[in-house]
N, C-alpha and C. Protein backbone atom coordinates (compact mmCIF):
# COMPACT_ATOMS: atom_id res chain seq x y z
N UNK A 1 85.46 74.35 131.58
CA UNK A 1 84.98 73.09 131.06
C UNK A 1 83.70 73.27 130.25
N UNK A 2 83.03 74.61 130.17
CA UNK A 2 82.11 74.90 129.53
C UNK A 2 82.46 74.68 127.81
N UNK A 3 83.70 74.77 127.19
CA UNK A 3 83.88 74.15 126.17
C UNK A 3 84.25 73.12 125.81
N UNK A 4 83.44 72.02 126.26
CA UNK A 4 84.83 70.70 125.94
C UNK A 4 84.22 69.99 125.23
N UNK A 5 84.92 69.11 124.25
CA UNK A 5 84.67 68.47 123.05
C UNK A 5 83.35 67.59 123.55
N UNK A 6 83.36 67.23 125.00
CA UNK A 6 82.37 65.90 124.73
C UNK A 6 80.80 66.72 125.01
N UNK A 7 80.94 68.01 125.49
CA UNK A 7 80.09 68.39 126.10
C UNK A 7 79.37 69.43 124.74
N UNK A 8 80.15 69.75 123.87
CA UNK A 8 79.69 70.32 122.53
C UNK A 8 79.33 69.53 121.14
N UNK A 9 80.32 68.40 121.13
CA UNK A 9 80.01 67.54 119.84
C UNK A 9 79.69 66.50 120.14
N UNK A 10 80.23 66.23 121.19
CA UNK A 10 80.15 64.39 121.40
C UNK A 10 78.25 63.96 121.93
N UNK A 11 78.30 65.09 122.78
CA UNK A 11 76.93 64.80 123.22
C UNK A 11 75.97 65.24 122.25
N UNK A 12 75.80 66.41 121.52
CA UNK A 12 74.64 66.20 120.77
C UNK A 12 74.59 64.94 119.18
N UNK A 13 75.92 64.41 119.15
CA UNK A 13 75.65 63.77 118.11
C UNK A 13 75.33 62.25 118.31
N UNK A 14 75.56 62.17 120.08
CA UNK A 14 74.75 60.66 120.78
C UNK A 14 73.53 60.79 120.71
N UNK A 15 73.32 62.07 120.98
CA UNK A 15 71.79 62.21 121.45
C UNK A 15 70.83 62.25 120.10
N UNK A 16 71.60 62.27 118.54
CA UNK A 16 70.85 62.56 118.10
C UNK A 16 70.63 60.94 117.25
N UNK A 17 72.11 60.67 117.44
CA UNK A 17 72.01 58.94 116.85
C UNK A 17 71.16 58.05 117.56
N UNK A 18 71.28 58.33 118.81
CA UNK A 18 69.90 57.38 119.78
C UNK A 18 68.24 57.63 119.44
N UNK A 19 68.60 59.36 119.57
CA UNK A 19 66.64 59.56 119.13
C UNK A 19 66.67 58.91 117.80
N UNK A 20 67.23 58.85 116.31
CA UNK A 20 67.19 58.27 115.21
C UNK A 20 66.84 56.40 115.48
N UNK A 21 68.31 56.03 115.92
CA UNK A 21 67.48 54.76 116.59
C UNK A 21 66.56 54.63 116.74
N UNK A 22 66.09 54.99 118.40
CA UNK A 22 65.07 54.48 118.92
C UNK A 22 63.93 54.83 117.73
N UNK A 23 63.58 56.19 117.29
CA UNK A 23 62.54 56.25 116.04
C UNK A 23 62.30 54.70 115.23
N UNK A 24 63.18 54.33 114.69
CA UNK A 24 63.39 53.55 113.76
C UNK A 24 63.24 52.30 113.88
N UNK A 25 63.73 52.35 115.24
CA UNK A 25 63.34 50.41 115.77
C UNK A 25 62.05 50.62 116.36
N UNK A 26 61.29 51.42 116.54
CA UNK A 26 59.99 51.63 116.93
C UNK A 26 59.21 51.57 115.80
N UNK A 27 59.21 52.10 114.80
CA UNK A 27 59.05 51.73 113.74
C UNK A 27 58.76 50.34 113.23
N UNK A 28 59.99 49.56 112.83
CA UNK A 28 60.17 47.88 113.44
C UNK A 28 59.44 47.32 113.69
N UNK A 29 59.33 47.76 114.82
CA UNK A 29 58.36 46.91 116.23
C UNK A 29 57.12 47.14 115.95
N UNK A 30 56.38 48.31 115.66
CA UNK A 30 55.27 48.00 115.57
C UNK A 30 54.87 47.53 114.20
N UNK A 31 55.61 47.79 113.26
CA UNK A 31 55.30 46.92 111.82
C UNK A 31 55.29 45.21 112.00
N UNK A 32 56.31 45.16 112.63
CA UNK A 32 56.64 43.74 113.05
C UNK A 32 55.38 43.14 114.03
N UNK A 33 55.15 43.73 114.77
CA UNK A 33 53.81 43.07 115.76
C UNK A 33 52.39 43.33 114.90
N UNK A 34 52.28 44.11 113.76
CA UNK A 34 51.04 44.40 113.31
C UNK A 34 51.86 43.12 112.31
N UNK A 35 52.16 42.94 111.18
CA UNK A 35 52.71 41.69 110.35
C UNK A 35 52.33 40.68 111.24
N UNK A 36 52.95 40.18 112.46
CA UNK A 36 52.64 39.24 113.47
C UNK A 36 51.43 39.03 113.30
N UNK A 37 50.73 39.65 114.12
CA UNK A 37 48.85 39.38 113.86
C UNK A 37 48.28 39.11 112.58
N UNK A 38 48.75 39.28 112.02
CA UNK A 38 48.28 39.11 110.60
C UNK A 38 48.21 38.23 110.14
N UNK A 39 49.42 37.48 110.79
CA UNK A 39 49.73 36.30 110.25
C UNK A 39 49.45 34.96 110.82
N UNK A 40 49.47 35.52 111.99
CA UNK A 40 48.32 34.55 112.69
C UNK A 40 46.94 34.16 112.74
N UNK A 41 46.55 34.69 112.18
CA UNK A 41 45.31 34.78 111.97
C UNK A 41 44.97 34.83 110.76
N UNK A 42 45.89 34.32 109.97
CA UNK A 42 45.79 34.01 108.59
C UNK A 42 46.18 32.54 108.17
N UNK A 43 47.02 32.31 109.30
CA UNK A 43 47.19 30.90 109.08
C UNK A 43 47.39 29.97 109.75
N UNK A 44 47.09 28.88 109.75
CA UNK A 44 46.73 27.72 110.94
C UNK A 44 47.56 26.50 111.15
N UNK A 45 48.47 26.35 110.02
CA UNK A 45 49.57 25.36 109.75
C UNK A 45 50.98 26.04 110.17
N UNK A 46 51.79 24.99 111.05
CA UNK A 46 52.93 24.69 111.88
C UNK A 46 54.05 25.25 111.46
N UNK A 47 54.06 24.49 109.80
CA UNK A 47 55.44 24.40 109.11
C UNK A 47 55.18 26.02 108.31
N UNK A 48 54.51 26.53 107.91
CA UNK A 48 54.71 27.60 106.80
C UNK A 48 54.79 28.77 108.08
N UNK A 49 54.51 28.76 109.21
CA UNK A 49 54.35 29.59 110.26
C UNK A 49 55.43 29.62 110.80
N UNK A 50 56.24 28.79 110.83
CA UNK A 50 57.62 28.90 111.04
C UNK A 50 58.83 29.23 110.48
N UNK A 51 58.16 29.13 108.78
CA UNK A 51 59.27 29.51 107.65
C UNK A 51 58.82 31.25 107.45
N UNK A 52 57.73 31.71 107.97
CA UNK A 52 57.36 32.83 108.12
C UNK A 52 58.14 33.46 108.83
N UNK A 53 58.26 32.96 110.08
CA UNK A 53 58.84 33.09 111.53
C UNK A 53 60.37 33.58 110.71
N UNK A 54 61.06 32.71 110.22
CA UNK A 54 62.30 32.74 110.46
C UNK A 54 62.90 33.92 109.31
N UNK A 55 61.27 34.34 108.08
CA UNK A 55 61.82 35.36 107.30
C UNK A 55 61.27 36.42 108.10
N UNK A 56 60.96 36.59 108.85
CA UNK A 56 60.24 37.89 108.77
C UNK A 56 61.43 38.38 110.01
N UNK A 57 62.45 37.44 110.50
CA UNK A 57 63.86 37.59 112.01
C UNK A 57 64.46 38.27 110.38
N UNK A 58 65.05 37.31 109.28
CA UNK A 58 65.92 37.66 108.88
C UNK A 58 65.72 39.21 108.30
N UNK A 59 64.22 39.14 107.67
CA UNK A 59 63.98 40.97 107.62
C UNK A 59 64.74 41.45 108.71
N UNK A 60 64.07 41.45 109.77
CA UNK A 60 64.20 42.27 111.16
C UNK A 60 65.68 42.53 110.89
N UNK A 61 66.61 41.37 111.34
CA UNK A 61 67.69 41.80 111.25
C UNK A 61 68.42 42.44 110.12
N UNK A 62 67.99 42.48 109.21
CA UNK A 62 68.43 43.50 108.27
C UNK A 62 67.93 45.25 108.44
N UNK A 63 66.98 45.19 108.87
CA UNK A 63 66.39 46.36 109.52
C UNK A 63 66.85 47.44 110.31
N UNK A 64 67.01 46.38 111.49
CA UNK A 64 68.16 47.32 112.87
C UNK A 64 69.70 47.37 112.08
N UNK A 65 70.20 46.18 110.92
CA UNK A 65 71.35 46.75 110.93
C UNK A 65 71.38 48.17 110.00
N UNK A 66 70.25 48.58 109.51
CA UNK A 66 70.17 49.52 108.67
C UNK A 66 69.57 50.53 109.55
N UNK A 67 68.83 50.54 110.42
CA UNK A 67 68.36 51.39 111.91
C UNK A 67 70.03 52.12 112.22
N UNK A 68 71.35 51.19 112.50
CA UNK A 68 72.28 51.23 113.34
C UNK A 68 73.13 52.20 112.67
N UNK A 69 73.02 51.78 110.84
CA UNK A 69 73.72 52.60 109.99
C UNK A 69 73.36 54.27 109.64
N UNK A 70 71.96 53.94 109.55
CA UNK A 70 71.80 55.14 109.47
C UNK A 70 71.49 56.28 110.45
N UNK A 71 71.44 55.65 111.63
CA UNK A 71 71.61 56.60 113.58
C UNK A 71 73.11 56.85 113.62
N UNK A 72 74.06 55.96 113.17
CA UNK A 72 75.51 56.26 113.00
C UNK A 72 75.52 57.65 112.30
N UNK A 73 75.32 57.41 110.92
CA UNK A 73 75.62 58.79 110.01
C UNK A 73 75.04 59.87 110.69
N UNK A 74 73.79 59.58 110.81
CA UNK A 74 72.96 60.99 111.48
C UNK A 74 73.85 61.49 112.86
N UNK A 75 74.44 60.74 113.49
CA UNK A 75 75.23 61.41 114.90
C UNK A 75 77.00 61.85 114.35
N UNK A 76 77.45 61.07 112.97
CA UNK A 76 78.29 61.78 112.31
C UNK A 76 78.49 62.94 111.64
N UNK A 77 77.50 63.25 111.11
CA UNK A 77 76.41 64.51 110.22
C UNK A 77 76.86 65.07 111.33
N UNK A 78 75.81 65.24 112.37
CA UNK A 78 76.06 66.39 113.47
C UNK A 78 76.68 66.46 114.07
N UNK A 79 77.98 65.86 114.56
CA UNK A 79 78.95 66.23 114.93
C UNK A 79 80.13 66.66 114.02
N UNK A 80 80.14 66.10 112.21
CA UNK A 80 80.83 67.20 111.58
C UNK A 80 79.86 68.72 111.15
N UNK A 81 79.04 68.83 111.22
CA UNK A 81 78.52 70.18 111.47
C UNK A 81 78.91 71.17 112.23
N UNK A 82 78.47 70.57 113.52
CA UNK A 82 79.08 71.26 115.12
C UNK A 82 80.66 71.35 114.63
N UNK A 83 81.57 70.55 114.18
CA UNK A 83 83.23 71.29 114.06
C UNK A 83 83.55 72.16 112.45
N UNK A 84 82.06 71.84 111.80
CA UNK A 84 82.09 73.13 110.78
C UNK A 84 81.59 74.64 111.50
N UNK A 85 81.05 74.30 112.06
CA UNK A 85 80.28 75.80 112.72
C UNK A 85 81.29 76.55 113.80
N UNK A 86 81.96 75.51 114.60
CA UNK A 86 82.93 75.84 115.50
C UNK A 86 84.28 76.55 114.53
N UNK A 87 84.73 75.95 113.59
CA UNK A 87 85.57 76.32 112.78
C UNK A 87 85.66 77.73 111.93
N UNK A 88 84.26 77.73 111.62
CA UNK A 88 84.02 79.14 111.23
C UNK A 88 83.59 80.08 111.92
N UNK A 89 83.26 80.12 113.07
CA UNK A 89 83.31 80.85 114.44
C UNK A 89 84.74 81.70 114.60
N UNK A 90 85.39 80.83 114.77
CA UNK A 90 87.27 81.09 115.03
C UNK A 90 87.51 81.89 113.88
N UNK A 91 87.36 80.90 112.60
CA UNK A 91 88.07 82.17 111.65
C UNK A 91 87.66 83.43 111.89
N UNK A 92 86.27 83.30 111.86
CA UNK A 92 85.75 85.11 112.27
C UNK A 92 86.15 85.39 113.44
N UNK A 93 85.70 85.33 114.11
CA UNK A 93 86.91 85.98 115.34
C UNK A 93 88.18 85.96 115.12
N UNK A 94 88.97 85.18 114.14
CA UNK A 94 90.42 85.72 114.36
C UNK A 94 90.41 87.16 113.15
N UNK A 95 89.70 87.27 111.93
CA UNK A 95 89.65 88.00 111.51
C UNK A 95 89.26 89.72 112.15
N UNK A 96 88.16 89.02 112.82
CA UNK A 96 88.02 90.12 113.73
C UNK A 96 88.86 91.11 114.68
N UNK A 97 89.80 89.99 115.06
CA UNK A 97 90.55 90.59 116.01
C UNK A 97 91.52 91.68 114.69
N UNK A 98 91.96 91.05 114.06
CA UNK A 98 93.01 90.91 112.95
C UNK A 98 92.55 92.38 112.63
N UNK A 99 91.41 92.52 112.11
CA UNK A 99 91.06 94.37 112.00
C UNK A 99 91.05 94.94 112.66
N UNK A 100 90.08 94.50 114.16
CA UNK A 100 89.87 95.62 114.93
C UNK A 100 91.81 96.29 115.94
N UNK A 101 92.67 95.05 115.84
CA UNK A 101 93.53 95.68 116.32
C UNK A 101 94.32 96.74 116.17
N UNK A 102 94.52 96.40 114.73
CA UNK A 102 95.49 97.53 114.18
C UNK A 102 94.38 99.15 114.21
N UNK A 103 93.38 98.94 114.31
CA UNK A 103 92.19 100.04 114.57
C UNK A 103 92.32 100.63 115.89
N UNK A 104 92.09 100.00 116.75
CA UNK A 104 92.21 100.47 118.22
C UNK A 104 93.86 100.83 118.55
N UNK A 105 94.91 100.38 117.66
CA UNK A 105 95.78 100.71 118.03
C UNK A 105 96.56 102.20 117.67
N UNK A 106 95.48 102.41 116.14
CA UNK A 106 95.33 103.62 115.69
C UNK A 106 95.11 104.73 116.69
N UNK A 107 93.50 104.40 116.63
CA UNK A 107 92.96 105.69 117.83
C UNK A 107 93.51 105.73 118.75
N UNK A 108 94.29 104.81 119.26
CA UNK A 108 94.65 104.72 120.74
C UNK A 108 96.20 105.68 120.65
N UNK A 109 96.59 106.13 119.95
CA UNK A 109 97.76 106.32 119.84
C UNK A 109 97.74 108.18 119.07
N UNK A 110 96.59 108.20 118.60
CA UNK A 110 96.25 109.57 118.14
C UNK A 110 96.12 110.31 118.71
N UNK A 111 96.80 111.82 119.02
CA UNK A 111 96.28 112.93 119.74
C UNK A 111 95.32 113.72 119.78
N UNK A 112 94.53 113.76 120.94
CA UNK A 112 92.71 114.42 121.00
C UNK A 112 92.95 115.64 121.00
């Protein structure tokens, strides 16, 4: 079980879409809470504080969905990597074998 798909591709390309995430919405967050203050303390009226309010969600949510897209690719990236690297592993080893057999089957068969 030391080779199995989830334990070679699947897991490092969660692990790498989550650390991307979390980076990114951290990011967010603290832009978003430093903007916050800012804005409070810039302004003292109800109505423009609320039309603030409701652009600065619709940013946000454009944000994480672009956080989500691009932690996606990045855990796609590395998991087609990991089955490029795995892939060319094999060929060389089958090549390998592919020479060294007819070699060993040489010497092996020659009189000392």
């Amino acid at each position: 079980m030391n080779q199995s798909p989830i334990r070679t591709i699947l897991l490092p390309a969660m692990l790498t879409a989550g650390t991307v995430f979390s980076i990114l919405t951290s990011l967010i967050v603290t832009d978003q809470v430093r903007t916050n203050t800012e804005s409070l303390t810039a302004s003292i009226d109800a109505a423009p504080q609320y039309a603030l309010r409701e652009q600065q969600r619709s940013l946000a949510i454009r944000n994480v969905g672009l956080c989500i897209l691009v932690s996606a690719t990045s855990g796609l990236a590395v998991a087609g990597g990991i089955r490029k690297l795995q892939s060319t592993r094999h060929q060389t080893h089958l090549k390998h074998q592919s020479v060294s057999g007819p070699i060993t089957e040489f010497l092996s068969s020659r009189p000392e």
